[in-house]
N, C-alpha and C. Protein backbone atom coordinates (compact mmCIF):
# COMPACT_ATOMS: atom_id res chain seq x y z
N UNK A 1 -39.21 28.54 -13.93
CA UNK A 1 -38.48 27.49 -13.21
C UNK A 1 -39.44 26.73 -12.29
N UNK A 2 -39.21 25.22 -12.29
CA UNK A 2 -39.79 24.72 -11.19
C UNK A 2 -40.01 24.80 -10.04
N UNK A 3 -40.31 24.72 -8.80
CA UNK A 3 -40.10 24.65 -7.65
C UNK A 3 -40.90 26.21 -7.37
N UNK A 4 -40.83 26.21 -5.54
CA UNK A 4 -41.52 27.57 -4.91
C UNK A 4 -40.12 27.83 -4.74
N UNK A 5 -40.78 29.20 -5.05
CA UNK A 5 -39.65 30.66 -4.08
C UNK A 5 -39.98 31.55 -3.22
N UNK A 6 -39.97 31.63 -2.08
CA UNK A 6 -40.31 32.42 -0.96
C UNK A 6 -39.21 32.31 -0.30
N UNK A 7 -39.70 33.03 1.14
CA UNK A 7 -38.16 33.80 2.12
C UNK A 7 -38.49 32.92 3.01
N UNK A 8 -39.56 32.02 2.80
CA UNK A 8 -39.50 30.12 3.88
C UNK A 8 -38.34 29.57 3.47
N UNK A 9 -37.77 29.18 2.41
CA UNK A 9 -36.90 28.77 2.15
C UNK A 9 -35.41 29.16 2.32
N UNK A 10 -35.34 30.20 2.44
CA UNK A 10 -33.87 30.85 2.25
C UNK A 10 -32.97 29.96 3.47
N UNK A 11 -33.21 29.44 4.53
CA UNK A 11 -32.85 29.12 5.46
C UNK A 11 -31.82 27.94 5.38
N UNK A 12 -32.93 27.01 4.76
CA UNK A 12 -33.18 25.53 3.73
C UNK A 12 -32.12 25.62 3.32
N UNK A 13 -31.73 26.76 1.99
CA UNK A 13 -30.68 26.82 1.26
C UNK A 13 -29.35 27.19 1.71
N UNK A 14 -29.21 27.92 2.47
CA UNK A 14 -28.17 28.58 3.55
C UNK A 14 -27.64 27.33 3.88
N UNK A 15 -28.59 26.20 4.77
CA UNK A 15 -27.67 25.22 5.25
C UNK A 15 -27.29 24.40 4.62
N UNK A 16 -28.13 24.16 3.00
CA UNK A 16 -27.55 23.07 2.41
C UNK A 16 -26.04 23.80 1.86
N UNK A 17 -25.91 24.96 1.87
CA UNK A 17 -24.88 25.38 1.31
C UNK A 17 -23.94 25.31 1.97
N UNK A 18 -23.66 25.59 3.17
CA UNK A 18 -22.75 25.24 4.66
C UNK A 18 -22.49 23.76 3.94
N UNK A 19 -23.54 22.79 4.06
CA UNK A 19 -23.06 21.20 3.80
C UNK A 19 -22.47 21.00 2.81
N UNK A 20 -22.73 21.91 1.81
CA UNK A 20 -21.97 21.12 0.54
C UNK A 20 -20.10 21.89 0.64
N UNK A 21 -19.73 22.97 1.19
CA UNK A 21 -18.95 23.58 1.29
C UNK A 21 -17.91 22.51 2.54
N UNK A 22 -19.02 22.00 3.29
CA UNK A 22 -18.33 21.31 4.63
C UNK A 22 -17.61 19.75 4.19
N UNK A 23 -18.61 19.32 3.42
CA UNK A 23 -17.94 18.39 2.35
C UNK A 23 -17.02 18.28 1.55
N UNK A 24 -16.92 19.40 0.75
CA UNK A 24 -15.96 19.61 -0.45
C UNK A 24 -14.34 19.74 0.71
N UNK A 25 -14.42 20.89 2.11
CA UNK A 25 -13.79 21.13 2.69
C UNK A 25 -13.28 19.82 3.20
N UNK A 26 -13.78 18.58 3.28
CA UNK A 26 -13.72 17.15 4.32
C UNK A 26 -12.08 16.60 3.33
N UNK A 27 -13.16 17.00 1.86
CA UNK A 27 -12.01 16.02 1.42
C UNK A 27 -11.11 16.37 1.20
N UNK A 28 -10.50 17.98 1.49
CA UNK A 28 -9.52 18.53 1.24
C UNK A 28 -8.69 18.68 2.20
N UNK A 29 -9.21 17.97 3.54
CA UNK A 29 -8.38 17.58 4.69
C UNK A 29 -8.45 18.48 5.85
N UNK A 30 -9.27 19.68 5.32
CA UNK A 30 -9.92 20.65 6.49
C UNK A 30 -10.76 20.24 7.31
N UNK A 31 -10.38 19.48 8.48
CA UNK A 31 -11.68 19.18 8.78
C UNK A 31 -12.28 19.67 9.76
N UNK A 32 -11.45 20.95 10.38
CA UNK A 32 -12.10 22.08 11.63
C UNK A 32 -13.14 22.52 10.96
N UNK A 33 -12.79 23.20 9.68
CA UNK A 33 -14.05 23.91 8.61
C UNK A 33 -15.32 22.95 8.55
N UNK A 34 -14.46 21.99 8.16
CA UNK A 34 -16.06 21.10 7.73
C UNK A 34 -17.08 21.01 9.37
N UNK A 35 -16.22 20.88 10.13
CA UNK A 35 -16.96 20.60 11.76
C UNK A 35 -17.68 22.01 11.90
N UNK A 36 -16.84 23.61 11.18
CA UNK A 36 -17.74 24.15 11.79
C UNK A 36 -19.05 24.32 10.57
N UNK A 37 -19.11 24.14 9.09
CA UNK A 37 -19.64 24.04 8.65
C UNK A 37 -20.98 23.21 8.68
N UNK A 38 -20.39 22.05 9.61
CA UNK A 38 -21.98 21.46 10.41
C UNK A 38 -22.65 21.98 11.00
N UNK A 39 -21.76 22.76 11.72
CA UNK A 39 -22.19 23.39 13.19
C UNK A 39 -23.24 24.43 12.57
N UNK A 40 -23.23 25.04 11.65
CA UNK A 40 -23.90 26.31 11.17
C UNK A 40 -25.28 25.75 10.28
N UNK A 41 -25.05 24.69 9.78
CA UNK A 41 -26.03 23.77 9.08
C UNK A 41 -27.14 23.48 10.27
N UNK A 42 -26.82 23.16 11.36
CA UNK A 42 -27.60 23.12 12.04
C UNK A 42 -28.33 24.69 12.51
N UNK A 43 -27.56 25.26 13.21
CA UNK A 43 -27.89 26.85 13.57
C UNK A 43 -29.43 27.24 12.48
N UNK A 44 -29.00 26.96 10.93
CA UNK A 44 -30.01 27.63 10.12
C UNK A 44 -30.90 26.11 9.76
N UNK A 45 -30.92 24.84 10.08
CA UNK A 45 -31.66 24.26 10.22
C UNK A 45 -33.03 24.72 11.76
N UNK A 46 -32.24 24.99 12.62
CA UNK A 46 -32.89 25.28 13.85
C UNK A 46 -33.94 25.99 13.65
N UNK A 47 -33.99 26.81 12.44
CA UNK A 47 -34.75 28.19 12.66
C UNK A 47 -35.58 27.92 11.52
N UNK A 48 -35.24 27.42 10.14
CA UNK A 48 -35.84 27.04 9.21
C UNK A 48 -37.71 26.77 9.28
N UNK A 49 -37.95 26.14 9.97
CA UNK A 49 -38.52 25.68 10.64
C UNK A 49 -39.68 26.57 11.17
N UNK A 50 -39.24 27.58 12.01
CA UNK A 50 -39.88 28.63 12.43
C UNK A 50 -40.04 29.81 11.36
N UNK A 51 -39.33 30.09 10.51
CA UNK A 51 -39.78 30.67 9.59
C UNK A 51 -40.62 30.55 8.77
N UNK A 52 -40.81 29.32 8.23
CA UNK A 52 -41.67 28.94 7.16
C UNK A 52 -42.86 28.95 8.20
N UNK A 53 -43.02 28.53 9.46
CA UNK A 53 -44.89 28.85 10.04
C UNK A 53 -45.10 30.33 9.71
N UNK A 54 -44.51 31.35 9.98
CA UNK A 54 -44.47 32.57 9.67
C UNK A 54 -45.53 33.16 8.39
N UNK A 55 -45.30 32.34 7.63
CA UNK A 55 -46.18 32.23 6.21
C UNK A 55 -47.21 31.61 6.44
N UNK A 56 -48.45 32.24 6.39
CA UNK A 56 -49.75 31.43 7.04
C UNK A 56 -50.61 31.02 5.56
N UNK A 57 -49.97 31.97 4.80
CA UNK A 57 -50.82 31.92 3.56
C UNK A 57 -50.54 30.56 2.45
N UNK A 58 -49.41 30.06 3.21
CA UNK A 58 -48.99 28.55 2.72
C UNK A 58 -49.79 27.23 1.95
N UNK A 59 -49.57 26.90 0.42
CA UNK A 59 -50.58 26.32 -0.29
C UNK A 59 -49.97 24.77 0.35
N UNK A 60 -51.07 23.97 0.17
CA UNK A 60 -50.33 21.91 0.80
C UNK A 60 -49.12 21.67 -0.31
N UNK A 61 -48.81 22.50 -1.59
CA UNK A 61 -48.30 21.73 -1.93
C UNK A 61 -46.60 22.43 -1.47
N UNK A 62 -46.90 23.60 -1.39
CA UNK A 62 -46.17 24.55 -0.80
C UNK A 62 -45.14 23.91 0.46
N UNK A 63 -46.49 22.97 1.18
CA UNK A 63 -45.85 22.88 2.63
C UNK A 63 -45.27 21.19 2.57
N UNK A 64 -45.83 20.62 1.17
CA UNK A 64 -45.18 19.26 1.25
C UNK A 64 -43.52 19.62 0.67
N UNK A 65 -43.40 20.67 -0.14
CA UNK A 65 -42.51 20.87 -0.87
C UNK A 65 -41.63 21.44 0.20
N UNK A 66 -41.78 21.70 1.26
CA UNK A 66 -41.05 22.56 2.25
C UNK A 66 -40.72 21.41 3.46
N UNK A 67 -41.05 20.11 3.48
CA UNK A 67 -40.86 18.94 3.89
C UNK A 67 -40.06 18.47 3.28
N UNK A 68 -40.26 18.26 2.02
CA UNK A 68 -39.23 17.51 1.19
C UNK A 68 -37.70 17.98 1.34
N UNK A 69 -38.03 19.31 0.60
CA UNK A 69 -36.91 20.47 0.63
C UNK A 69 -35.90 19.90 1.59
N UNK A 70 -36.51 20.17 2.64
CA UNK A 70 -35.66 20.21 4.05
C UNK A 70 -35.19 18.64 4.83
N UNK A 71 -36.03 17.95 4.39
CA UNK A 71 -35.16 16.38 4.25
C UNK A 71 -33.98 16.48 3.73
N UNK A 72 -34.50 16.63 2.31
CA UNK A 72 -32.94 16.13 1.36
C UNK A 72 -31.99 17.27 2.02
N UNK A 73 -31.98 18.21 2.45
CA UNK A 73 -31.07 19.21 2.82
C UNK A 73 -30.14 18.24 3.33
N UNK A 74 -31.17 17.91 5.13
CA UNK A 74 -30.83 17.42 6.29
C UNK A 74 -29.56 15.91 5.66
N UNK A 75 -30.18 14.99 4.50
CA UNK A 75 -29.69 13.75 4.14
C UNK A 75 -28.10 14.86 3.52
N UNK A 76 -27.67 15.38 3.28
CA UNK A 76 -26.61 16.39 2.61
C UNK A 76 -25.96 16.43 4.07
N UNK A 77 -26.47 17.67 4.81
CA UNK A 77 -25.70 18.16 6.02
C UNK A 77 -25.46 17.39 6.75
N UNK A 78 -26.21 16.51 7.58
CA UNK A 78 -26.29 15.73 8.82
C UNK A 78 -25.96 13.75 8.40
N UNK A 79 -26.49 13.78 7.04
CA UNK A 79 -25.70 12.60 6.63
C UNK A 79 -24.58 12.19 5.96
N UNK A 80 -24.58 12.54 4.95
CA UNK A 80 -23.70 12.80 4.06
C UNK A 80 -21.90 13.77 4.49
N UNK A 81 -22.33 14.96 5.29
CA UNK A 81 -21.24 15.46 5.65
C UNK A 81 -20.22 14.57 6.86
N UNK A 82 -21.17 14.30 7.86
CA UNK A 82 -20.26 13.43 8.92
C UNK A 82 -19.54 12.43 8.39
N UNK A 83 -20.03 11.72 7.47
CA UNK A 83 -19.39 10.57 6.45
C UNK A 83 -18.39 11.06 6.26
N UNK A 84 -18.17 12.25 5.53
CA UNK A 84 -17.05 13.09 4.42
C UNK A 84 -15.93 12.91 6.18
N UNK A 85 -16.72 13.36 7.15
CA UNK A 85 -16.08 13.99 7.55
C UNK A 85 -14.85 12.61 8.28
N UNK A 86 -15.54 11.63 8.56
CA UNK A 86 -15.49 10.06 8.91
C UNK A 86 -14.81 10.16 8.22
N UNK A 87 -14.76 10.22 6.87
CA UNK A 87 -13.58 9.54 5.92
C UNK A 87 -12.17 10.35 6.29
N UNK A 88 -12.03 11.61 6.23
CA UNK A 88 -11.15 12.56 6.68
C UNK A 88 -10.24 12.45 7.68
N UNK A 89 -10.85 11.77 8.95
CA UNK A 89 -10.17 11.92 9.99
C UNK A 89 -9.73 10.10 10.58
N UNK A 90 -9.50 9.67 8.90
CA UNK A 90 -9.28 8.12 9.01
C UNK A 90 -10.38 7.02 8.87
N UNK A 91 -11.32 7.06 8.58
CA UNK A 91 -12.04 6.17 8.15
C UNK A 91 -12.09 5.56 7.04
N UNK A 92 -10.89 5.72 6.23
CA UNK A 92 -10.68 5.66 4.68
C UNK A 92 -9.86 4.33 4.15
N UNK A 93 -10.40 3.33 5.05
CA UNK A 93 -9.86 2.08 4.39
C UNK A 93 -11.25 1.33 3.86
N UNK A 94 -11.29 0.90 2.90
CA UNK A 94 -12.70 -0.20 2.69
C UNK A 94 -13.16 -1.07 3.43
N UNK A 95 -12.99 -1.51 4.41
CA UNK A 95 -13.72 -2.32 5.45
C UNK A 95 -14.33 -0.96 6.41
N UNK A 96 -14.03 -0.05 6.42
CA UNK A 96 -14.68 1.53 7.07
C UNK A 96 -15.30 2.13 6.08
N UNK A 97 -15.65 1.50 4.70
CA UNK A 97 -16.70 2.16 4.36
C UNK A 97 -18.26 1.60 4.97
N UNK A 98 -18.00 0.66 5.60
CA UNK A 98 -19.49 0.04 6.15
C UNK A 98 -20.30 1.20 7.19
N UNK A 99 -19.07 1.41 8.06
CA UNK A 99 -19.40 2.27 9.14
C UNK A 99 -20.12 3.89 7.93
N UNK A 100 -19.63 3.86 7.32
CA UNK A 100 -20.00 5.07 6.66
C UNK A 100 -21.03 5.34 5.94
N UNK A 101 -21.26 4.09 5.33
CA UNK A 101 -23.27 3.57 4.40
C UNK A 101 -23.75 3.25 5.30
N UNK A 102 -23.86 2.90 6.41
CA UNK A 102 -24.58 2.29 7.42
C UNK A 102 -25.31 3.71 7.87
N UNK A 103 -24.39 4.70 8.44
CA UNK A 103 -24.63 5.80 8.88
C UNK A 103 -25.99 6.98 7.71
N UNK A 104 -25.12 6.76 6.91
CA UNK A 104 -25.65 7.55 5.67
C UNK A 104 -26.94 6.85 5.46
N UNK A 105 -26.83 6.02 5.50
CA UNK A 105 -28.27 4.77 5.27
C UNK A 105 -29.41 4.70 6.17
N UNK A 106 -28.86 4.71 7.21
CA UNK A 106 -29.64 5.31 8.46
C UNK A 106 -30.19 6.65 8.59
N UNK A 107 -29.85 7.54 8.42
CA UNK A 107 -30.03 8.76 8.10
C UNK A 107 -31.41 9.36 7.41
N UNK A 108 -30.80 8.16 5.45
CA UNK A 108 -32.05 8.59 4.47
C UNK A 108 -32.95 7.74 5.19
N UNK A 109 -32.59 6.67 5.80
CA UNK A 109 -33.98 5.71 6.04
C UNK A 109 -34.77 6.57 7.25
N UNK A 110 -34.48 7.13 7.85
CA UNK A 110 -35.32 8.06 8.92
C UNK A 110 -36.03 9.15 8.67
N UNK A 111 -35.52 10.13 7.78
CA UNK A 111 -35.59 10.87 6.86
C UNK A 111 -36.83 11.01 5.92
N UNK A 112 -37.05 9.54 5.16
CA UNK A 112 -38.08 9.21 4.21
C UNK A 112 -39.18 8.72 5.12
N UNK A 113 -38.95 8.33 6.47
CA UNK A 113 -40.08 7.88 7.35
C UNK A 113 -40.49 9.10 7.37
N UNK A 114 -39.89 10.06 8.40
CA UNK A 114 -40.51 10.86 8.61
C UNK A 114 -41.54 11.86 7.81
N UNK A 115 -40.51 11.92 6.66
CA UNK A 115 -41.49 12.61 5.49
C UNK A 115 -42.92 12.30 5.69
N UNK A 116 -43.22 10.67 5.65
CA UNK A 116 -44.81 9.87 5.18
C UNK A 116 -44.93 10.35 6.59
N UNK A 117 -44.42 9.82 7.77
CA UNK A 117 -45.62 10.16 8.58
C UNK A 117 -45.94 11.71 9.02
N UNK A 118 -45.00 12.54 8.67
CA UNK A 118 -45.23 14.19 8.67
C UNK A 118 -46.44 14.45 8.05
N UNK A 119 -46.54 14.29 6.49
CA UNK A 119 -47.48 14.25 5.90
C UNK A 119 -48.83 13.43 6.48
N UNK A 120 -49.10 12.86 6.96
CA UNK A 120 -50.11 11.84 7.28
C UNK A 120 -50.40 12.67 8.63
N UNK A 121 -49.71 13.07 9.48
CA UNK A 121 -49.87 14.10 10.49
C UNK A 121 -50.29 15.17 10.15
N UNK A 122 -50.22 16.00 9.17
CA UNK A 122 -50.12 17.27 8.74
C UNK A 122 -51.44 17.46 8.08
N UNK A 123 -52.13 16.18 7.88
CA UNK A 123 -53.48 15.60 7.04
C UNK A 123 -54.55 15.59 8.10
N UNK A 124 -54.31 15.26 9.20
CA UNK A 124 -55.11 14.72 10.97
C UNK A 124 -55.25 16.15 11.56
N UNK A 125 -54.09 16.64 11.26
CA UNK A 125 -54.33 17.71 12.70
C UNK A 125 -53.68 19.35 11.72
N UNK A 126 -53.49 20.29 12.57
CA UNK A 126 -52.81 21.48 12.46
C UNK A 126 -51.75 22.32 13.42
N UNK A 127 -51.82 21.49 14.41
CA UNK A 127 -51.02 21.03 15.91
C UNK A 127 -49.55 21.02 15.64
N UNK A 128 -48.58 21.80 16.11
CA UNK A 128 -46.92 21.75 15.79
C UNK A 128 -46.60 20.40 16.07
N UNK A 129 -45.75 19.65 15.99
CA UNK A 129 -45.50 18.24 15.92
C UNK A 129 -44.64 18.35 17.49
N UNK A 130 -44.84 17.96 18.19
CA UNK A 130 -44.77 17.80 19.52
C UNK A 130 -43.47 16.85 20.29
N UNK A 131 -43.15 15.97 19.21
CA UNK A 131 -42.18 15.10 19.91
C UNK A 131 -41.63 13.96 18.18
N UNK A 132 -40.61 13.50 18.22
CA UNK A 132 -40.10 12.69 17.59
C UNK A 132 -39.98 11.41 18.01
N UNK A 133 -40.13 10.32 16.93
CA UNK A 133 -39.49 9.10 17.42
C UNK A 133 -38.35 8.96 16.83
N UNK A 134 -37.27 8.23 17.58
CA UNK A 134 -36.02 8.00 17.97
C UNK A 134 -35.10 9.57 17.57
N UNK A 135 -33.82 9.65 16.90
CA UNK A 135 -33.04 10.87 17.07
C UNK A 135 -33.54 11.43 16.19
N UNK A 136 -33.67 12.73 16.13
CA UNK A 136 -33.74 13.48 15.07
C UNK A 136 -31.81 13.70 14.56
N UNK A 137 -32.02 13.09 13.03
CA UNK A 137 -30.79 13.56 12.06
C UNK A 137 -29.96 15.02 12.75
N UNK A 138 -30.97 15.96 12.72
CA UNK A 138 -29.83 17.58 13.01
C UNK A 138 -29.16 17.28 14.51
N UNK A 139 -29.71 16.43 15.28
CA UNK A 139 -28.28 16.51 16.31
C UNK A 139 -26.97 15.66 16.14
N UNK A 140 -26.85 14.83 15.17
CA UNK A 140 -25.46 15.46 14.22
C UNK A 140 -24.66 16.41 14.29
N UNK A 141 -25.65 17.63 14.23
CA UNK A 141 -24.86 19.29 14.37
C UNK A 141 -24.26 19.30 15.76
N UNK A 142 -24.75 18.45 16.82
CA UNK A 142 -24.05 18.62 18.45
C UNK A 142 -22.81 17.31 18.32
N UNK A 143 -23.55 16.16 17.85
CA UNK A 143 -22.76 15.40 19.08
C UNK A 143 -21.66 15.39 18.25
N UNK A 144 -21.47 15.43 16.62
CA UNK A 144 -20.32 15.57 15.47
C UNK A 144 -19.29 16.52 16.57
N UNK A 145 -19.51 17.76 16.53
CA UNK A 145 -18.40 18.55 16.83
C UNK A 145 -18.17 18.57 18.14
N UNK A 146 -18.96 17.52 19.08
CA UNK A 146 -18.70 17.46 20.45
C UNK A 146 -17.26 16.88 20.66
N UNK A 147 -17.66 15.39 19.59
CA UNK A 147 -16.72 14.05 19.76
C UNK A 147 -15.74 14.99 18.94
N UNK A 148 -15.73 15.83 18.38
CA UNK A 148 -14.15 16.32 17.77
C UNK A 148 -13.38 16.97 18.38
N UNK A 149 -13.49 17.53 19.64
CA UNK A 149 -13.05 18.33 20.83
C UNK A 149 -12.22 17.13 21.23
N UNK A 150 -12.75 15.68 21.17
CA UNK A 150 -11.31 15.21 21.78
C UNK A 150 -10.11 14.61 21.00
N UNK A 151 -10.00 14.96 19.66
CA UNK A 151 -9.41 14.67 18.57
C UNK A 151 -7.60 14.85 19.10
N UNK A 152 -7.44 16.15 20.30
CA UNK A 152 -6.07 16.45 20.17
C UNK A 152 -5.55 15.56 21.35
N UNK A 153 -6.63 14.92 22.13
CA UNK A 153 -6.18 14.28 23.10
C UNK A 153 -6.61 12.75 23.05
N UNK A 154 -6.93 12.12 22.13
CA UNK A 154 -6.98 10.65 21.54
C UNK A 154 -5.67 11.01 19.92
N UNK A 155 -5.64 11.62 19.21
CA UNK A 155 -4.56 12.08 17.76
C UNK A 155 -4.72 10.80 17.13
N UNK A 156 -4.09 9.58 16.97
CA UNK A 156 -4.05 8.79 16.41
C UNK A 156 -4.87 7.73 16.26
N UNK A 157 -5.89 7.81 17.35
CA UNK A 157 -6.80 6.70 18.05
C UNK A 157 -8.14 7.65 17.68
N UNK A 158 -8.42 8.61 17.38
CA UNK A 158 -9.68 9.27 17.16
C UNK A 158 -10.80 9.01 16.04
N UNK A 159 -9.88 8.22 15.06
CA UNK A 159 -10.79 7.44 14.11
C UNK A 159 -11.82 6.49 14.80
N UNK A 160 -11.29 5.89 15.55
CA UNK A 160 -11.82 4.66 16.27
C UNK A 160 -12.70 5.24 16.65
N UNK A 161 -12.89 6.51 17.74
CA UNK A 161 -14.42 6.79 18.91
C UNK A 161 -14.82 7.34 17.81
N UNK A 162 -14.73 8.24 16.63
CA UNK A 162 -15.56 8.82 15.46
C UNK A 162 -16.55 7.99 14.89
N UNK A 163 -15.52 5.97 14.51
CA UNK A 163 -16.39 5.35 13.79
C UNK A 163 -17.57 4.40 14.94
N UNK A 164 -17.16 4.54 16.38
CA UNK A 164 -18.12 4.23 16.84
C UNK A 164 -19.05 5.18 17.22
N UNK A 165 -18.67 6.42 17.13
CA UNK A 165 -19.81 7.45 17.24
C UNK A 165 -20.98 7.30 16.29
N UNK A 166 -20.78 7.23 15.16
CA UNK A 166 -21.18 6.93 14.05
C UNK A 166 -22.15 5.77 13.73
N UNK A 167 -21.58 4.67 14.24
CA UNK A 167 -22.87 3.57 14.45
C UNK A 167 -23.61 3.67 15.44
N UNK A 168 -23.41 4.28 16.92
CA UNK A 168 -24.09 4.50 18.08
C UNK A 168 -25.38 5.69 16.97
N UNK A 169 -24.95 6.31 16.47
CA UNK A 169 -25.79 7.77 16.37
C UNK A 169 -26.85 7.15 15.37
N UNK A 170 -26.48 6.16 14.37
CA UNK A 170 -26.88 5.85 13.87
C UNK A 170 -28.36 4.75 13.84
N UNK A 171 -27.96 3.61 15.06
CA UNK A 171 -28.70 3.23 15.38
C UNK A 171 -29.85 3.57 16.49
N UNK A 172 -29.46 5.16 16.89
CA UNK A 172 -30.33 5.86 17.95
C UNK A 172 -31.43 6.57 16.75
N UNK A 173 -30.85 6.82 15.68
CA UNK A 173 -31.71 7.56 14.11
C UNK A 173 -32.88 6.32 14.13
N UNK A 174 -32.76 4.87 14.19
CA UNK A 174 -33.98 4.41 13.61
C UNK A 174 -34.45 3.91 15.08
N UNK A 175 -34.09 3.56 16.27
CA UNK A 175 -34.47 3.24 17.50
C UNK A 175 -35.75 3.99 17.74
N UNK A 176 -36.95 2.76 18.15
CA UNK A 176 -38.19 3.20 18.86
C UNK A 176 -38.18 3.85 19.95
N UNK A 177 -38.18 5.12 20.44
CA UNK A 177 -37.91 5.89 21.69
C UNK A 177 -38.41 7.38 21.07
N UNK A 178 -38.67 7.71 22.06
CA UNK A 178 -39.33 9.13 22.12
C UNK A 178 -38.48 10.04 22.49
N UNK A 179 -38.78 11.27 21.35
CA UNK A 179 -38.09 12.60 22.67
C UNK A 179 -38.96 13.42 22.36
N UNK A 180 -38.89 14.35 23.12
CA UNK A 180 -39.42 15.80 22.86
C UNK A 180 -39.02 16.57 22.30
N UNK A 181 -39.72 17.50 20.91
CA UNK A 181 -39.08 18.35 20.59
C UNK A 181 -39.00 19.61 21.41
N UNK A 182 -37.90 20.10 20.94
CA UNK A 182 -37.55 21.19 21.63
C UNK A 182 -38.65 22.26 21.74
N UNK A 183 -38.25 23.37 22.60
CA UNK A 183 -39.17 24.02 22.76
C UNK A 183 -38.24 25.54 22.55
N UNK A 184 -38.79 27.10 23.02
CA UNK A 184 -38.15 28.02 22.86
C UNK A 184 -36.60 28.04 23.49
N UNK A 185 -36.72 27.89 25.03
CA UNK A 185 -35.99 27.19 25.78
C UNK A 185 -34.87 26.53 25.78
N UNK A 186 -35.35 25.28 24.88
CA UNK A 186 -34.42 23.84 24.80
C UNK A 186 -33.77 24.67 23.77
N UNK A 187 -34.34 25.30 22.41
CA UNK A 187 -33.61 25.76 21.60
C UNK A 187 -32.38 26.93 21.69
N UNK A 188 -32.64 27.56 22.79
CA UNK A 188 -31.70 28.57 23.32
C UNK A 188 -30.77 27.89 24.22
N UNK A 189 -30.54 26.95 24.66
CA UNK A 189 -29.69 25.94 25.09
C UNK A 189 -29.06 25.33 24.19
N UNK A 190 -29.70 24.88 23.21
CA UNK A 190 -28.66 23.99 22.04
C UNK A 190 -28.24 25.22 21.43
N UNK A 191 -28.39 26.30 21.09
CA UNK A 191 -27.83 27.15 20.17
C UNK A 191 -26.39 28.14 21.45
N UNK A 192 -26.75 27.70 22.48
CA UNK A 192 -25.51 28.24 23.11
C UNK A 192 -24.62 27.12 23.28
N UNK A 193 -24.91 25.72 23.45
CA UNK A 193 -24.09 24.75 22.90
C UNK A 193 -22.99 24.82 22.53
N UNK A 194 -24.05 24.89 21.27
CA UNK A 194 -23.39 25.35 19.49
C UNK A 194 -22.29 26.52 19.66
N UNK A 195 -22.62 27.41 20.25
CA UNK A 195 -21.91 28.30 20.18
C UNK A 195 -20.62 28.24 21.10
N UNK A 196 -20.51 27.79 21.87
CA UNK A 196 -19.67 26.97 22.85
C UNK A 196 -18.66 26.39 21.79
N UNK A 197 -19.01 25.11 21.20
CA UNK A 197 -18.37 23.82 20.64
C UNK A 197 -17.82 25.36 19.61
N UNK A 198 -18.34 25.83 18.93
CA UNK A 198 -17.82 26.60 17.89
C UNK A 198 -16.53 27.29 18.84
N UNK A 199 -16.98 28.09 20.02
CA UNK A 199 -15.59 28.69 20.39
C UNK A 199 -14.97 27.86 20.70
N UNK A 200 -14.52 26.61 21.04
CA UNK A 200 -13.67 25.44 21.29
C UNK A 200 -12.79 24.98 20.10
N UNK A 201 -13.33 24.88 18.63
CA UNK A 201 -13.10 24.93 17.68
C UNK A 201 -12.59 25.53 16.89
N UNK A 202 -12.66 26.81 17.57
CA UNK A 202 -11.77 28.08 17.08
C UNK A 202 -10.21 28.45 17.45
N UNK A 203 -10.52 28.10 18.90
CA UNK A 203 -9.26 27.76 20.17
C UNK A 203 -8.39 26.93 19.50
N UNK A 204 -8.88 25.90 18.78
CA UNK A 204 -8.02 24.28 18.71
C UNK A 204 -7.33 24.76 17.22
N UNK A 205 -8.00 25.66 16.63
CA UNK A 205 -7.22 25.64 15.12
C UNK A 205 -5.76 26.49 15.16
């Protein structure tokens, strides 16, 4: 079979599997599942990451393939699902499919940047990548199930802040601005977050 197999990957696959499950779940009108199904897409995105350095014995093509990999995941979980999930909770008239390719569009277009300049970085130096320009795609996994916490107290009107969530998040994906990536720290903060929004989510069902 094509492709590498190692225990770098398992992570990769875990979350694309959350996404495709969180999807299928969107259109079936579940959409607590699908929210927490993001939520976990991210969790094993978080770590993905740190596992595969783990492997030192890593060939370039190994590590472009472990770039790629984990794009298209991210374009699945963090793009593709919020859409599903957009459509679900009322975004489902055709003049709201804009809000929804726009998003999704934004997404791959950040996505495929990053790839080239990862690679072109990854060519210069050996240095962990230090900071991002504009959002990174996986916080999706926060602000998605943040804005759904107020779903029981907007009910009928919640389409509306979803589909402007959605272009805001979207145009912060290709926006020139810096952040920092996280660190051990920052990451033990977003993963108690996470774990937060998840018990909130649990409460509400």
């Amino acid at each position: 079979m094509i492709g590498f197999y190692n225990y770098t990957v398992i992570l990769t696959y875990l979350g694309l599997a959350s996404g495709v499950i969180g999807i299928l779940n969107a259109f079936e009108g579940r959409i607590t599942i699908a929210i927490l199904c993001l939520i976990f897409s991210g969790f094993f995105d978080m770590f993905d990451g740190l596992v595969a350095r783990t492997k030192k014995d890593r060939t370039k093509q190994e590590k472009t393939f472990g770039i790629e990999l984990d794009s298209l995941s991210d374009v699945i979980c963090f793009g593709v699902l919020p859409a599903a999930i957009g459509y679900a909770v009322g975004l489902n008239k055709w003049y709201f499919y804009i809000i929804l390719v726009v998003y999704v569009l934004a997404a791959l277009i950040r996505l495929a940047y990053f790839n080239v300049s990862e690679v072109e970085r990854q060519e210069q130096t050996t240095e962990v990548r230090k900071e991002y320009l504009g959002l990174p795609v996986t916080s999706a996994a926060l602000i998605i199930p943040l804005i759904y916490t107020f779903i029981l107290c907007l009910k009928d009107y919640f389409y509306i802040l979803y589909g402007i969530t959605l272009l805001v998040v979207a145009f912060a994906f290709l926006a020139k601005f810096k952040i920092k990536k996280l660190k051990m720290k920052g990451m033990i903060a977003v993963l108690i977050i996470g774990l937060i929004e998840l018990i909130i989510l649990l409460c509400q069902r």
